[in-house]
C-alpha atoms as a PDB file:
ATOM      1  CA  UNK A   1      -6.616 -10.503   4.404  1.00  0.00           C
ATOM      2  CA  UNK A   2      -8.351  -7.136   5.070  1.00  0.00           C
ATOM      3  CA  UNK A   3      -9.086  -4.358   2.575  1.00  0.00           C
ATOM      4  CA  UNK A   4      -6.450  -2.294   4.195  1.00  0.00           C
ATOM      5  CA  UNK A   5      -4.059  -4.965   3.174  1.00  0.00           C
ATOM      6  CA  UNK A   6      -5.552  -5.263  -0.387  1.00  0.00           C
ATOM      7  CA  UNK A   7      -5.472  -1.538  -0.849  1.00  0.00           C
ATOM      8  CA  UNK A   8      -1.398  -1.724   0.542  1.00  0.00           C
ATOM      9  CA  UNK A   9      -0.878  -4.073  -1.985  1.00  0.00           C
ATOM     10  CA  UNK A  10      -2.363  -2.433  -5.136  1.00  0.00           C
ATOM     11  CA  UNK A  11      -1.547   0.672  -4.100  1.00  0.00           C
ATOM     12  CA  UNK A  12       2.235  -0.291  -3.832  1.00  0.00           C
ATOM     13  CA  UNK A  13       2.029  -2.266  -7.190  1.00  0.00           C
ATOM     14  CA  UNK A  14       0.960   1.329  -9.133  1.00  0.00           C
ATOM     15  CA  UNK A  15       3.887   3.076  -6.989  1.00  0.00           C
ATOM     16  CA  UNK A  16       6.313   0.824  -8.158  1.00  0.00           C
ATOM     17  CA  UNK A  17       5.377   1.165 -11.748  1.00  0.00           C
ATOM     18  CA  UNK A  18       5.149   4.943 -11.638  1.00  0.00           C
ATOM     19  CA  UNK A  19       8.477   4.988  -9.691  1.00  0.00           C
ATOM     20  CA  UNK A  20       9.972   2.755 -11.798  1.00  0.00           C
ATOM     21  CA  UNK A  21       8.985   5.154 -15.028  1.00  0.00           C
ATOM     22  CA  UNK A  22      10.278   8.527 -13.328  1.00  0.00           C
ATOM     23  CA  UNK A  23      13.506   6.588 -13.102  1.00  0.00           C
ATOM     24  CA  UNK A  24      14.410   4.831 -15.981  1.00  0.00           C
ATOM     25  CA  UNK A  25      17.805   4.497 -15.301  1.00  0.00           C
ATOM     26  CA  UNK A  26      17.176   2.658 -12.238  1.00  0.00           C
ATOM     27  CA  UNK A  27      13.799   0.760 -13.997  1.00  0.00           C
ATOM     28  CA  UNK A  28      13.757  -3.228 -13.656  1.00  0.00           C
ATOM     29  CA  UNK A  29      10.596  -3.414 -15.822  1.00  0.00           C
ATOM     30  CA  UNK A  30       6.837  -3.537 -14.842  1.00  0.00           C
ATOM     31  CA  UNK A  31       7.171  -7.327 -13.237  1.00  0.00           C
ATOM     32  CA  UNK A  32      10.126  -6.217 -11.553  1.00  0.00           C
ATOM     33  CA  UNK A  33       8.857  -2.777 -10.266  1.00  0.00           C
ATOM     34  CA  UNK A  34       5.014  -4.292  -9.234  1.00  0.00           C
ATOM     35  CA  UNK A  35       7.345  -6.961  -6.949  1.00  0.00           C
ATOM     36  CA  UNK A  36       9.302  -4.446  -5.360  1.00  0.00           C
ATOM     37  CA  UNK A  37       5.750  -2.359  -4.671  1.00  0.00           C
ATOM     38  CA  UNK A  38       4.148  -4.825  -4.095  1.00  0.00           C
ATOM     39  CA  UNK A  39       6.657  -5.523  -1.370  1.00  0.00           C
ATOM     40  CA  UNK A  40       6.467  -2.294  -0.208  1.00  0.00           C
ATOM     41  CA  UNK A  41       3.084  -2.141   0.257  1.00  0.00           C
ATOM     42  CA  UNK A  42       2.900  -4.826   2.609  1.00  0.00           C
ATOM     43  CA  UNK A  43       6.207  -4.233   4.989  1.00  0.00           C
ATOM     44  CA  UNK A  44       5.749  -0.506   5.373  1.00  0.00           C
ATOM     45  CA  UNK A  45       2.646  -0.503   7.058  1.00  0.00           C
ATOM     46  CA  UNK A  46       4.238  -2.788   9.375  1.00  0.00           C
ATOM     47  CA  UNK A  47       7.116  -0.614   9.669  1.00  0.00           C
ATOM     48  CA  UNK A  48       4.878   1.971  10.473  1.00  0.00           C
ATOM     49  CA  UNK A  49       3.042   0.539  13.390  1.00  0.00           C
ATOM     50  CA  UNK A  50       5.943  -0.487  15.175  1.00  0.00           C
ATOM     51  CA  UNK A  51       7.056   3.442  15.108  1.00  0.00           C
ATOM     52  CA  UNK A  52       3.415   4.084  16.286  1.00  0.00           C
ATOM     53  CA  UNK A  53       2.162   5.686  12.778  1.00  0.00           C
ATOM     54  CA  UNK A  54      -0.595   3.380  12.372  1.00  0.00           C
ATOM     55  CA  UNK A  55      -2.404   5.416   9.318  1.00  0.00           C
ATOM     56  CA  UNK A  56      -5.355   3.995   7.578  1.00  0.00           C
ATOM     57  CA  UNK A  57      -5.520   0.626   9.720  1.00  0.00           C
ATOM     58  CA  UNK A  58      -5.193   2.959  12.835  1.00  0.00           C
ATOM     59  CA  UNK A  59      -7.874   5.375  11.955  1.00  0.00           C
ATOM     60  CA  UNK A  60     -10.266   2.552  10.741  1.00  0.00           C
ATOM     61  CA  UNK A  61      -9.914   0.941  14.131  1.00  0.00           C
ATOM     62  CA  UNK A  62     -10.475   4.145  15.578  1.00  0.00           C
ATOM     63  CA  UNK A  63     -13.268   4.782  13.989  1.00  0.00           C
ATOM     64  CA  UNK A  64     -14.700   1.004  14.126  1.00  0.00           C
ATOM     65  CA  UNK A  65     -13.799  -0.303  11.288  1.00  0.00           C
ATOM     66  CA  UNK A  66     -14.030   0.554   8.004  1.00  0.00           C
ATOM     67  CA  UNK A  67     -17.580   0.417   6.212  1.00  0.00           C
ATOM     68  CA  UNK A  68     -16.982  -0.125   2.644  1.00  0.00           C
ATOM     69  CA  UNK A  69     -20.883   0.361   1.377  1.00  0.00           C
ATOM     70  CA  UNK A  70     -19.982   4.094   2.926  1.00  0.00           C
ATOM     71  CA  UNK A  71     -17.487   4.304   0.453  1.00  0.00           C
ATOM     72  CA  UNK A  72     -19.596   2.684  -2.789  1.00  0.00           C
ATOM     73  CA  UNK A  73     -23.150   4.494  -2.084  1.00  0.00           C
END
């Protein structure tokens, strides 16, 4: 599992929350909400590169990869 993936997945797990707390009508609680971003943290970057949108994993390959002590230091 790469840190793009990683960074998906948190990423989507915070969404879900915060989505899930703008719309508390529609809320299914923090478990409930992390699933669902966690879920769509992982299947809409695949999504995306079939469409040809490859964001962060495209522009790290682009680049060469992605050089995390760059982002640390």
């Amino acid at each position: 599992m790469d840190l793009g993936t990683i960074i998906g997945l948190i990423s989507g797990a915070v969404g879900g929350n915060v989505a899930g707390g703008m719309m508390k009508n529609a809320s299914m609680g923090t478990a409930g909400n992390s699933v669902i971003g966690v879920i769509g943290g992982f299947v809409l970057p695949m999504i995306l590169n079939k469409l040809g949108m490859g964001g962060a994993a495209a522009a790290a390959g682009a680049t060469g990869g992605m050089d995390v002590m760059s982002i640390v230091t």
